[in-house]
Protein backbone atom coordinates (compact mmCIF):
# COMPACT_ATOMS: atom_id res chain seq x y z
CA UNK A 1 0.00 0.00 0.00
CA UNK A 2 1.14 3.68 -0.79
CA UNK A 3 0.45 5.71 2.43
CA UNK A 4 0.47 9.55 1.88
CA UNK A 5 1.19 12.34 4.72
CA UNK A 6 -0.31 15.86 4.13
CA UNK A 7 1.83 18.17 6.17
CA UNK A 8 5.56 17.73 6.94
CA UNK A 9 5.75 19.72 10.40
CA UNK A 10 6.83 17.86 13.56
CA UNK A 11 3.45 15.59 13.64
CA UNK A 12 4.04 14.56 10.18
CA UNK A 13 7.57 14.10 10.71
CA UNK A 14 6.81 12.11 13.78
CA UNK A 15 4.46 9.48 11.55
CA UNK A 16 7.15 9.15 8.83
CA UNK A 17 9.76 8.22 11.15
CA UNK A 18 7.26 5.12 12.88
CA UNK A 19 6.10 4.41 9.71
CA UNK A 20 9.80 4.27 8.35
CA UNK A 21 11.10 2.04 11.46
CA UNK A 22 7.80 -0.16 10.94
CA UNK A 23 9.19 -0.96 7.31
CA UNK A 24 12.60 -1.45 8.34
CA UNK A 25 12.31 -3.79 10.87
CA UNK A 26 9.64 -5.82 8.83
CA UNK A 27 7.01 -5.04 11.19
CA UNK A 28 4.71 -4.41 8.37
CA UNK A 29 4.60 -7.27 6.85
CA UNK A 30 5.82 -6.08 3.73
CA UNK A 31 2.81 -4.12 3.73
CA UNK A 32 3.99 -0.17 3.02
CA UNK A 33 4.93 -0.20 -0.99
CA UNK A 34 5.39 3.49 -0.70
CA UNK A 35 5.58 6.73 1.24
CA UNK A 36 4.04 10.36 -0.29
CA UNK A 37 5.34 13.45 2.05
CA UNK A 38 3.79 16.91 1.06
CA UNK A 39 4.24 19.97 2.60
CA UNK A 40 2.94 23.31 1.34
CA UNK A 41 5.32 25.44 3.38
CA UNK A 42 8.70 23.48 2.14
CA UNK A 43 9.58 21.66 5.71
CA UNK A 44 10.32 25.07 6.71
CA UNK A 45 9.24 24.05 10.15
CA UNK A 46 5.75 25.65 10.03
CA UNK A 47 4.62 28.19 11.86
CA UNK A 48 5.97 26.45 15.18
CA UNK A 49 9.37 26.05 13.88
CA UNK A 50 10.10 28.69 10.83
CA UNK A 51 11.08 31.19 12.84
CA UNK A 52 14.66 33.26 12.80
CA UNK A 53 14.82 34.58 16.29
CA UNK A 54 17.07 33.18 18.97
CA UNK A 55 14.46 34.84 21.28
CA UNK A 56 11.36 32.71 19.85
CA UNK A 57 11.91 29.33 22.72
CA UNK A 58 10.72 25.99 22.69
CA UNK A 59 7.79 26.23 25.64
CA UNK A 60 8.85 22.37 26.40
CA UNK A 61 12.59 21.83 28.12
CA UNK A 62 14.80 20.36 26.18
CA UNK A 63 14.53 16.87 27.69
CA UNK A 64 11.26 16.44 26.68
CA UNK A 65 11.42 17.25 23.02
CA UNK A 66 12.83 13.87 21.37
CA UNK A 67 10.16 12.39 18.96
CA UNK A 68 11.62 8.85 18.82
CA UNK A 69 9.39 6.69 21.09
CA UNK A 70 10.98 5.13 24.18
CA UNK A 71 13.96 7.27 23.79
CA UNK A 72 13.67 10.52 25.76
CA UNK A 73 17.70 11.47 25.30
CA UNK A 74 17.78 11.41 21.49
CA UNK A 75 16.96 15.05 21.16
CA UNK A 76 19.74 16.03 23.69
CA UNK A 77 22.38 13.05 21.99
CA UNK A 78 21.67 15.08 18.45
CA UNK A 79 22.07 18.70 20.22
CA UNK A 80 25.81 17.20 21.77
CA UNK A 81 26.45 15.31 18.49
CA UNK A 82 26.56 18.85 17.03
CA UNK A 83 28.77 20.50 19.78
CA UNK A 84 25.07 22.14 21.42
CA UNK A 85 25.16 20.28 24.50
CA UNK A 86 22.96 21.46 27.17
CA UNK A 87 21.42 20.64 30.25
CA UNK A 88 18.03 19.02 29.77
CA UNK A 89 16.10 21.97 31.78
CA UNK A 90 16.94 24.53 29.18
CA UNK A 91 14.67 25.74 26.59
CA UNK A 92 16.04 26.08 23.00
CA UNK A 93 15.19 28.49 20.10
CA UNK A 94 12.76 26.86 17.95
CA UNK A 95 15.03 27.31 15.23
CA UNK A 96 17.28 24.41 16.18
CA UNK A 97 14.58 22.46 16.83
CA UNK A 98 13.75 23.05 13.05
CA UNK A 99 17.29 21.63 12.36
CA UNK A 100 16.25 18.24 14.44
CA UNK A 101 13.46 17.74 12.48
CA UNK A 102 15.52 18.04 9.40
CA UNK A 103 17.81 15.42 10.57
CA UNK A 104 15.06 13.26 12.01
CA UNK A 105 12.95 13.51 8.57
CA UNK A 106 16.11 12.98 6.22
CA UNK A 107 17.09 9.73 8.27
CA UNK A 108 13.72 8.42 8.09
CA UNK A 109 13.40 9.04 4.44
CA UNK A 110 17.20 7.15 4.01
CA UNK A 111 15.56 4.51 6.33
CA UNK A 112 12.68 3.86 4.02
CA UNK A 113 14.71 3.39 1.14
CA UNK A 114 17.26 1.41 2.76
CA UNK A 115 14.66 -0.92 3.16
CA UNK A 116 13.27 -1.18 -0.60
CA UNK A 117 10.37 1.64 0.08
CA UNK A 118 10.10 4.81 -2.55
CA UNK A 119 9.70 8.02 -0.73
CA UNK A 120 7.91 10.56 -2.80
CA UNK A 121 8.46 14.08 -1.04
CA UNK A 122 7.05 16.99 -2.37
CA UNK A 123 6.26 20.74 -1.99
CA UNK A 124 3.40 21.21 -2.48
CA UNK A 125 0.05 21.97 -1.16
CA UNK A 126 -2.72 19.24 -1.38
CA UNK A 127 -6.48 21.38 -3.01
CA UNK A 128 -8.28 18.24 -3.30
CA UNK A 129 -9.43 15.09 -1.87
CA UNK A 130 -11.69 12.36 -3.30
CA UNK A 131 -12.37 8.52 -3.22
CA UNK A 132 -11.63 6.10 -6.06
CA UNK A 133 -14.32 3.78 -7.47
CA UNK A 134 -12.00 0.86 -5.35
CA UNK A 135 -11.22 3.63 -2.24
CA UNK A 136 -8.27 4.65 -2.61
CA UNK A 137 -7.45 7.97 -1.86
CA UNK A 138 -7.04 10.57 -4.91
CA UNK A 139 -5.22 14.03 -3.94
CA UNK A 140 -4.85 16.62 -6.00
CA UNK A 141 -1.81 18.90 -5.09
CA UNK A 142 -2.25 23.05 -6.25
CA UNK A 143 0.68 22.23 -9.34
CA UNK A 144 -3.15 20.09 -10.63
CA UNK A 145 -0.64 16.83 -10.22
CA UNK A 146 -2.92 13.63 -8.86
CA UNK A 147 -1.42 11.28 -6.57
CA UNK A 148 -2.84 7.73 -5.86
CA UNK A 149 -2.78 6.87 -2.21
CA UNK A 150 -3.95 3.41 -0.16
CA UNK A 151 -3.94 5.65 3.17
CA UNK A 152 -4.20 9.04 3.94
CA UNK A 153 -3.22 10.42 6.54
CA UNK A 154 -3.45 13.83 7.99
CA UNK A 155 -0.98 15.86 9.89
CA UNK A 156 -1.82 19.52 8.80
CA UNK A 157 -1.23 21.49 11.81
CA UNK A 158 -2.14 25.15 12.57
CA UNK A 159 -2.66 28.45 9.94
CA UNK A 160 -2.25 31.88 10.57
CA UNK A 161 -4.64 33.27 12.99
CA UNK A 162 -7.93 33.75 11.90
CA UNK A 163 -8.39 37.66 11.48
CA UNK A 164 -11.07 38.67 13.78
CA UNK A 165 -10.68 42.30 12.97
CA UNK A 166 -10.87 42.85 9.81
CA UNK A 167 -7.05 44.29 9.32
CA UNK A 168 -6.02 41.67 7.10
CA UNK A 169 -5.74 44.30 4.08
CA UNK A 170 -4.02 46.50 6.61
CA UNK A 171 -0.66 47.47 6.11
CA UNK A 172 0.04 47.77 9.77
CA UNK A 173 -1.31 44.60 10.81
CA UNK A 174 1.03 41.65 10.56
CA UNK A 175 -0.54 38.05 10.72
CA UNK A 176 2.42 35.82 11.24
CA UNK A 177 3.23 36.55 15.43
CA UNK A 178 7.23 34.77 14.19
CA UNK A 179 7.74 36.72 11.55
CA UNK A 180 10.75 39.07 10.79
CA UNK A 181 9.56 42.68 11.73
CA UNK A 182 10.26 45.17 9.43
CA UNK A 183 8.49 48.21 10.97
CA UNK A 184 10.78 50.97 11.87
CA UNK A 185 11.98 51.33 15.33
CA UNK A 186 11.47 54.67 16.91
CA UNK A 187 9.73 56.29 19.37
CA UNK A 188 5.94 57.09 18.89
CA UNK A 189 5.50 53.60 17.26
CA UNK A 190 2.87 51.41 19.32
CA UNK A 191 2.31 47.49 18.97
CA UNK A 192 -0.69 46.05 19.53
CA UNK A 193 -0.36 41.95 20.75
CA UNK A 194 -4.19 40.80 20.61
CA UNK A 195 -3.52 38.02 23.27
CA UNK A 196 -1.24 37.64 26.26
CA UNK A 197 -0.21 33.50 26.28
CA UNK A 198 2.62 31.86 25.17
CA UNK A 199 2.63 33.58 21.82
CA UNK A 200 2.30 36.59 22.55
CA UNK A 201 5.36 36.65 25.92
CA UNK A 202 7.37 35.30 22.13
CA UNK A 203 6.73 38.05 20.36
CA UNK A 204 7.34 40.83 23.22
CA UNK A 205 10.81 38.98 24.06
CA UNK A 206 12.07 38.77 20.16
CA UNK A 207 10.40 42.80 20.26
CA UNK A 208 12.67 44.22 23.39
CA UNK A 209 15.68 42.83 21.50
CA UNK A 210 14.71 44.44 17.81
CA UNK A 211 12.97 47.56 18.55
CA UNK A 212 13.78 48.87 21.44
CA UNK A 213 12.08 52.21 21.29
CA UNK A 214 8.57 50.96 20.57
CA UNK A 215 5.78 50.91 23.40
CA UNK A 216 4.13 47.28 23.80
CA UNK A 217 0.32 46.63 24.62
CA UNK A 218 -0.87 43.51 24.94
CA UNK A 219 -5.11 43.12 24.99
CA UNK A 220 -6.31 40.17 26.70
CA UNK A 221 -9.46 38.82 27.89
CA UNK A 222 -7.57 37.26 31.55
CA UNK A 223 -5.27 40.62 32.01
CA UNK A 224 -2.22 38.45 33.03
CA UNK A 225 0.33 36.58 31.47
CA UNK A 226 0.79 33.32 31.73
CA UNK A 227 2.81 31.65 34.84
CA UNK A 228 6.36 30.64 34.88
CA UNK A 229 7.66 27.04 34.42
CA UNK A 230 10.46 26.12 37.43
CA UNK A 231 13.99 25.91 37.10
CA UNK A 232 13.48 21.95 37.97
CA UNK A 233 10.30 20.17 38.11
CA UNK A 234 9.29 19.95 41.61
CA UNK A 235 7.92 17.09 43.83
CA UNK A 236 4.64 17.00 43.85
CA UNK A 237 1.92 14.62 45.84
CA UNK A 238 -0.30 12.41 43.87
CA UNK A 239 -3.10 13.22 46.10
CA UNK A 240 -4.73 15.64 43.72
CA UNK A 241 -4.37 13.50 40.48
CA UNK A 242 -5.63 10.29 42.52
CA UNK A 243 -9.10 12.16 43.47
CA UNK A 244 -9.62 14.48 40.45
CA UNK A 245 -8.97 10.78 38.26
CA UNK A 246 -11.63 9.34 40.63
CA UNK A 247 -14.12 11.97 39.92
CA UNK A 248 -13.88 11.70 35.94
CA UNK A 249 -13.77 8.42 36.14
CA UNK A 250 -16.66 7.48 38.14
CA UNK A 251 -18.67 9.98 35.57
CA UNK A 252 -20.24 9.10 31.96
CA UNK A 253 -20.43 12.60 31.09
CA UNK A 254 -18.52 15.58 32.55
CA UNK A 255 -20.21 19.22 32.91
CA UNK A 256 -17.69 22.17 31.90
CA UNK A 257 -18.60 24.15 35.58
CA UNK A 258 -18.26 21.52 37.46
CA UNK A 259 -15.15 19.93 35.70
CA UNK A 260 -13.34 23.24 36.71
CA UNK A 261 -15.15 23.85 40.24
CA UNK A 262 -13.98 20.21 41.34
CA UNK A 263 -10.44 20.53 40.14
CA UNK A 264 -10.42 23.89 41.78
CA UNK A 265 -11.64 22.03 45.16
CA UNK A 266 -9.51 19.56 44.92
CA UNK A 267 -6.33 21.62 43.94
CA UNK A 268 -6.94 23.57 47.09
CA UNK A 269 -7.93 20.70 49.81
CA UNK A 270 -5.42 18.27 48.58
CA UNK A 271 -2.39 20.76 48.35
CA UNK A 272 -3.58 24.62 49.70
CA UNK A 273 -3.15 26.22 46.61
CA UNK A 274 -5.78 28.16 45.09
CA UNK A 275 -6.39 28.05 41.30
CA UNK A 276 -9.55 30.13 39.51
CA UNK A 277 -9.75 28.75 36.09
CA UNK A 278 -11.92 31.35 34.81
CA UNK A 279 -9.69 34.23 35.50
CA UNK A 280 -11.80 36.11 37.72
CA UNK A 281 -9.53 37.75 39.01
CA UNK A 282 -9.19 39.79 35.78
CA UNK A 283 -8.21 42.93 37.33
CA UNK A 284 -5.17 41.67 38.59
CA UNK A 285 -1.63 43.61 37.94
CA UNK A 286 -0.08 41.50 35.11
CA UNK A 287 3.13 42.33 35.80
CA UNK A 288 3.09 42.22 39.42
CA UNK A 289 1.27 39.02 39.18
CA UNK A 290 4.62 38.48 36.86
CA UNK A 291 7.20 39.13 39.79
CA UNK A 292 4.83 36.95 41.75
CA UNK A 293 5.46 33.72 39.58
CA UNK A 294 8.92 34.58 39.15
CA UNK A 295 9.87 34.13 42.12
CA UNK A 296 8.01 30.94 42.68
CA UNK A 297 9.87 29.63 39.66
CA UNK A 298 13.33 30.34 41.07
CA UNK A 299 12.28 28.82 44.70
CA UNK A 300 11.28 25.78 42.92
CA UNK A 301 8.37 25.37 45.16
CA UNK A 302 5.37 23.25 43.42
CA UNK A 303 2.75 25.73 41.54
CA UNK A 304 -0.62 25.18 39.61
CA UNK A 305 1.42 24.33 37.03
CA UNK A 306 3.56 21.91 38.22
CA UNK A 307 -0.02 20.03 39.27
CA UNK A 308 -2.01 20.33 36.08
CA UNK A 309 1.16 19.04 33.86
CA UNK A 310 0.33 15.91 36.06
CA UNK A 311 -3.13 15.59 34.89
CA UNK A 312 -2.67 15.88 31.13
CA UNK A 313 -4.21 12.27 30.74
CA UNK A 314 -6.89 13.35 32.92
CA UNK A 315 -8.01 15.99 31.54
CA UNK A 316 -7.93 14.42 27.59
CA UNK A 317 -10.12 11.93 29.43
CA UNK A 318 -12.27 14.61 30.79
CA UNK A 319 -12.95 16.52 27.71
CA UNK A 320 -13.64 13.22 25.83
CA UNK A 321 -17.06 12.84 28.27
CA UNK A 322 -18.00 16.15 27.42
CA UNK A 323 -20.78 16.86 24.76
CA UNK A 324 -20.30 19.36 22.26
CA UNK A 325 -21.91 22.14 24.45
CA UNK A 326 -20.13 21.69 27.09
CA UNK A 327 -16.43 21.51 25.29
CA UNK A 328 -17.54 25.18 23.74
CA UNK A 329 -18.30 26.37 27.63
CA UNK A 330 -14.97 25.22 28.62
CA UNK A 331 -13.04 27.10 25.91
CA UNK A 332 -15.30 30.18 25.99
CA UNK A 333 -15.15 30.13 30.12
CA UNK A 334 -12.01 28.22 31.20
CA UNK A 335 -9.87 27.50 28.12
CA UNK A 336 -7.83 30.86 29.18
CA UNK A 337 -6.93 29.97 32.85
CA UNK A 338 -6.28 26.72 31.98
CA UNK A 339 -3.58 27.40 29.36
CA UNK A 340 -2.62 30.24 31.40
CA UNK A 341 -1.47 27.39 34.23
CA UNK A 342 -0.91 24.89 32.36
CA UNK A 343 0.81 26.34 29.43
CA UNK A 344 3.79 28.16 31.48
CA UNK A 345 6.47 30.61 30.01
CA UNK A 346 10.03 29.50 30.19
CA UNK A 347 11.87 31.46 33.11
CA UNK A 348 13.80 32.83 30.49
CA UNK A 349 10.99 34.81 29.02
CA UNK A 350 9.36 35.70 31.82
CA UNK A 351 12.92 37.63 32.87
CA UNK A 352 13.16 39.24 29.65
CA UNK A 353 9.55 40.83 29.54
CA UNK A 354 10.31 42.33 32.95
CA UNK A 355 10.09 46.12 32.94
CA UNK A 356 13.59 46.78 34.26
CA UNK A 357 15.04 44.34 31.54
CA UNK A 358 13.73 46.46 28.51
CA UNK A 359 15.86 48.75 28.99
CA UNK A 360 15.56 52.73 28.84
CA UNK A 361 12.59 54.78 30.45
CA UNK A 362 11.52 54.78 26.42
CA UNK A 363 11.68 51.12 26.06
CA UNK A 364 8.82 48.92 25.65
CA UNK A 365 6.51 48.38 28.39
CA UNK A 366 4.37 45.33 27.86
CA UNK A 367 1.09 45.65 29.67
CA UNK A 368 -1.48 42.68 29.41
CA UNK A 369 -5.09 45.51 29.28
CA UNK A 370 -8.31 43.50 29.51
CA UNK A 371 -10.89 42.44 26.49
CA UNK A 372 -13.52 40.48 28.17
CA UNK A 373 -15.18 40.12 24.51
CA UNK A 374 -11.79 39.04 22.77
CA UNK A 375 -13.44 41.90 20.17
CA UNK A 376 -13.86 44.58 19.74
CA UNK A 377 -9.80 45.70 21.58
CA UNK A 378 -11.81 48.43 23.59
CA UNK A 379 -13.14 47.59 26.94
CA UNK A 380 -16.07 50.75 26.04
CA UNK A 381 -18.61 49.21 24.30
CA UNK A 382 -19.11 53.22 23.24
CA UNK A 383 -15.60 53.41 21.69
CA UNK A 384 -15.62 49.94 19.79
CA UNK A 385 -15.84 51.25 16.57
CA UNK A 386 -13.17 54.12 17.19
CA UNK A 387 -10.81 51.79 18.29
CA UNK A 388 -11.34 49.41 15.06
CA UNK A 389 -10.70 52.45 13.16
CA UNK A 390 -7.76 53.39 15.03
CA UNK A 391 -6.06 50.02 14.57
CA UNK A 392 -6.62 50.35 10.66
CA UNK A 393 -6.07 53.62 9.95
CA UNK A 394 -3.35 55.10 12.30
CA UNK A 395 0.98 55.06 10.50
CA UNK A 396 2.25 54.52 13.50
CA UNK A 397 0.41 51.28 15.20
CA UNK A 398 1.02 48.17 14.19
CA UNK A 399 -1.16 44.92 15.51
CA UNK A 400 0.18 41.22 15.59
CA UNK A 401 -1.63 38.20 16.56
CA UNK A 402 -0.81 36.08 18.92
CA UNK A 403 -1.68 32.49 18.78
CA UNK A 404 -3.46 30.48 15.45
CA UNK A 405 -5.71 27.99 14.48
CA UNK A 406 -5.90 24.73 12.75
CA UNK A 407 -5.21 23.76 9.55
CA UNK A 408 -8.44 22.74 7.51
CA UNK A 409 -7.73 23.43 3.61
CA UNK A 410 -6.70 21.18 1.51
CA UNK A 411 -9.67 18.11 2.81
CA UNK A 412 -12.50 19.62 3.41
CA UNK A 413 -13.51 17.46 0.30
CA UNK A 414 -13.53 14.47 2.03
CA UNK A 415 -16.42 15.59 3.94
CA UNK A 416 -14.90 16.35 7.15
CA UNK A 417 -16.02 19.11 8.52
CA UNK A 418 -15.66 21.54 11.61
CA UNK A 419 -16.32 20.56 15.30
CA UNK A 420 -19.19 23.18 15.32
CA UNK A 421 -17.09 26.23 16.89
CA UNK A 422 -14.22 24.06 18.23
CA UNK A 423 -11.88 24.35 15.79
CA UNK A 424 -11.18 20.34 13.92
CA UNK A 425 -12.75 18.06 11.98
CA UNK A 426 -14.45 15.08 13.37
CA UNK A 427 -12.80 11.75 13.76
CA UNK A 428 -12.39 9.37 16.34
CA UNK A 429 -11.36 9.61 20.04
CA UNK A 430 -9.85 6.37 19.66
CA UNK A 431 -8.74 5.33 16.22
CA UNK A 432 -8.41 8.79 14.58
CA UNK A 433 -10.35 7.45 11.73
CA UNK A 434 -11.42 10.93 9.62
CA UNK A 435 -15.59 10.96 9.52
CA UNK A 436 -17.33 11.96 6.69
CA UNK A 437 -20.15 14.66 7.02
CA UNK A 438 -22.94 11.81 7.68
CA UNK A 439 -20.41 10.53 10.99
CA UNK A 440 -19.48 7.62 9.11
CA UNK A 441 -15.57 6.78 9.97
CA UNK A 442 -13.96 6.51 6.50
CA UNK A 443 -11.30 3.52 7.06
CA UNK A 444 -8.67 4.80 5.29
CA UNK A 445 -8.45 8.35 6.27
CA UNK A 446 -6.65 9.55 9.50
CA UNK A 447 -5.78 12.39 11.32
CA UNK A 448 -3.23 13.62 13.56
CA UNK A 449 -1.96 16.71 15.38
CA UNK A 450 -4.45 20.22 14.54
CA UNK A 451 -7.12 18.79 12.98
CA UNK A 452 -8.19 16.82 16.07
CA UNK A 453 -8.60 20.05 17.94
CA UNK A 454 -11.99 19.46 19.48
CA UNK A 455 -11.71 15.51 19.39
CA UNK A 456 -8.62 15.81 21.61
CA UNK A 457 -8.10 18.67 23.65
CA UNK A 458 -3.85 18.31 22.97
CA UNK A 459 -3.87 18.73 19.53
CA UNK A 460 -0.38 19.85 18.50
CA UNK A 461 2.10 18.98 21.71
CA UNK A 462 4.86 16.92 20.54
CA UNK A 463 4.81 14.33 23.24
CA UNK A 464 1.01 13.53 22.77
CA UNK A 465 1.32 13.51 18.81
CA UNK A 466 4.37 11.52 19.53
CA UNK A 467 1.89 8.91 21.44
CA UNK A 468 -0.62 9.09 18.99
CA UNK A 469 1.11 8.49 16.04
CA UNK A 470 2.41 4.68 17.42
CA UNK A 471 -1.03 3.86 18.71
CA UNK A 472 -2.73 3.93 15.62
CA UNK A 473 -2.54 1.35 13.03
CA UNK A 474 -2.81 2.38 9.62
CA UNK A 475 -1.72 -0.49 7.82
């Protein structure tokens, strides 16, 4: 069978390699005739990866990063193999992370052949999707070049933020958070960051070092940036996984409210800390909330963070008992507070978005400012419309995105279609077996990484993909 991969990022990287060692070792059975690799981008790295700046950093330390299954050191062997060696806490610039990939995806293509499998890689970006009279899977790249495929599977990953706004035909506003900025640097000039996560603490770091004389706001429905990973991963007690397992467990369907009120509960009886998911505390001094979880970070002292990263598996669980309804409360109530604590800032960052370390009185001043609607940017319902005209019209402002969303074009002819408001396409918790629009799981179409967002709650972390992509059989 020919088995074709639509998107070369670190997912589809991550399925070539296990496909590649499942053809080596004979595994397959002699199954896998052929490979197909296509990426529209040019295994550029993606948006993740693409990047230039030294200041864009992997959110994951460096220990955790290796996409070869069983084998947590190979990422740090290939960094000391190239005279990089570090300690496994660090976090890296995405750009050499880029270079791994490279390396990992050239091996596994070398693999394949070794082993009497053709690899057919192309650039190129897949327009159309259809079935065969016997099934097989026909796709149709944008050069009008069809390519015959037993399997298909799908590892598209995220596009440019959607553009809420309506700036896109802006010249000011800049869609790609990791691009290279070319806007002049001088006083007067103010940058809008819509968003304050993990994206957005990226763009103000690689910002302080470039343009130093520009002023920084960052609009954000919480008001605070996100917490700070710790130097070392702490000891923590299992007593708060244990119960909050318990409680999903012993439930057939889970209620969004609930879900957070009983992990809040929980967090708090079973180790005193107190954790509001739905960032009510909105009001709060971002950067003195920043201090705050800097210094927990450099005491090493267990946080919210260090407890949620223990309940990743629980909470995938979790969201897979929740209907439809209730996934869309959790994003529009708790999604924010969640990835807030969950999703921590390298120390790193956090240090180099600190007032005092961005430099002169006319340096940048990053200040998360509150948009409880997400839009319009103004908190005055009066002055919405002003300040959508201000963003557009006004030289000297420029607004960047922070954050993006998953990658749907290129199948949407297969019939899969959107999670309702969630984001993916619908496919199977268990199998990731693509379904077509009537629900109906097509058996030889698969998906992995972005397009699961709303079928899996992880839909583009490395280690889960890295999971995923061994647990499914596609043969």
């Amino acid at each position: 069978m020919i088995i074709s991969i639509v998107g070369g990022g670190a997912t589809g990287i991550t399925i070539l390699r296990h496909l590649a060692e499942l053809a080596a070792s004979g595994r397959d059975n002699g199954a896998i005739s052929g490979i197909q690799l296509f990426d529209k981008s040019g295994f550029d790295g993606g948006v993740a990866y693409r990047t230039q700046s030294d200041r864009h950093l992997l959110n994951m330390k460096a220990s955790t990063m290796s996409i070869r299954p069983g084998d947590a050191d190979e990422f740090l062997r290939w960094l000391r193999a190239r005279g990089l060696s570090c300690h496994g806490n660090r976090h890296l610039p995405r750009m050499v992370y880029r270079d791994y990939l490279d390396a990992v995806r050239l091996a596994a293509i070398a693999q394949c052949r070794s082993a009497g499998v053709p690899v057919h890689v192309e650039h190129a970006e897949i327009v159309r999707m259809r079935f065969s009279p016997d099934r097989d899977v026909l796709l149709t790249t944008d050069l009008n070049i069809t390519h015959i495929s037993s399997v298909l599977i799908l590892c598209t990953g995220h596009n440019a933020p959607d553009d809420h706004y309506g700036l896109a035909a802006n010249p000011n506003y800049i869609r790609d958070p990791y691009a290279q900025f070319a806007f002049a640097d001088r006083d007067g000039v103010e940058v809008g960051i819509l968003g304050s996560g993990l994206s957005a603490v990226d763009t103000a770091a690689a910002l302080a070092k470039t343009h130093q004389s520009v002023r920084m706001t960052c609009f954000s429905r919480s008001g605070l940036f996100p917490t700070v990973q710790p130097v070392t991963s702490p000891a923590i007690a299992n007593g708060f996984r244990d119960a909050l397992h318990r409680y999903v467990a012993s439930r057939e369907r889970i209620e969004a409210d609930a879900f957070a009120a009983r992990l809040s509960e929980l967090l708090l009886e079973t180790t005193g800390i107190r954790c509001d998911l739905s960032c009510r505390n909105v009001g709060g001094d971002a950067l003195a909330d920043l201090e705050r979880n800097i210094g927990r970070a450099e005491s090493g002292e267990p946080s919210v963070h260090s407890y949620l990263v223990s309940v990743i598996d629980v909470m995938c669980d979790a969201w897979s008992r929740m209907r439809d309804v209730e996934k869309m409360r959790f994003m529009d109530v708790y999604n924010s507070g969640w990835l807030r604590n969950r999703s921590a800032m390298p120390l790193e960052n956090a240090i180099r978005i600190r007032p005092d370390a961005l430099g002169q009185a006319l340096g940048p001043r990053p200040a998360a400012q509150r948009d409880r609607h997400r839009r319009p940017i103004s908190r005055d319902p009066r002055r919405r419309r002003s300040s959508r005209r201000r963003l557009r019209h006004r030289r000297d402002r420029t607004v960047l995105p922070a954050g993006h969303q998953p990658a749907l074009s290129g199948h949407a002819a297969a019939g899969a279609h959107r999670v309702r408001r969630l984001g993916g396409i619908r496919c199977g918790y268990d199998d990731s077996r693509v379904h077509d629009r009537h629900g109906t799981a097509h058996p030889n179409v698969y998906a992995v990484g972005g397009p699961t967002k709303g079928t899996h709650f992880y839909a583009a972390a490395v280690d889960i993909n890295l999971r995923r992509a061994q647990e499914h059989h596609y043969l």
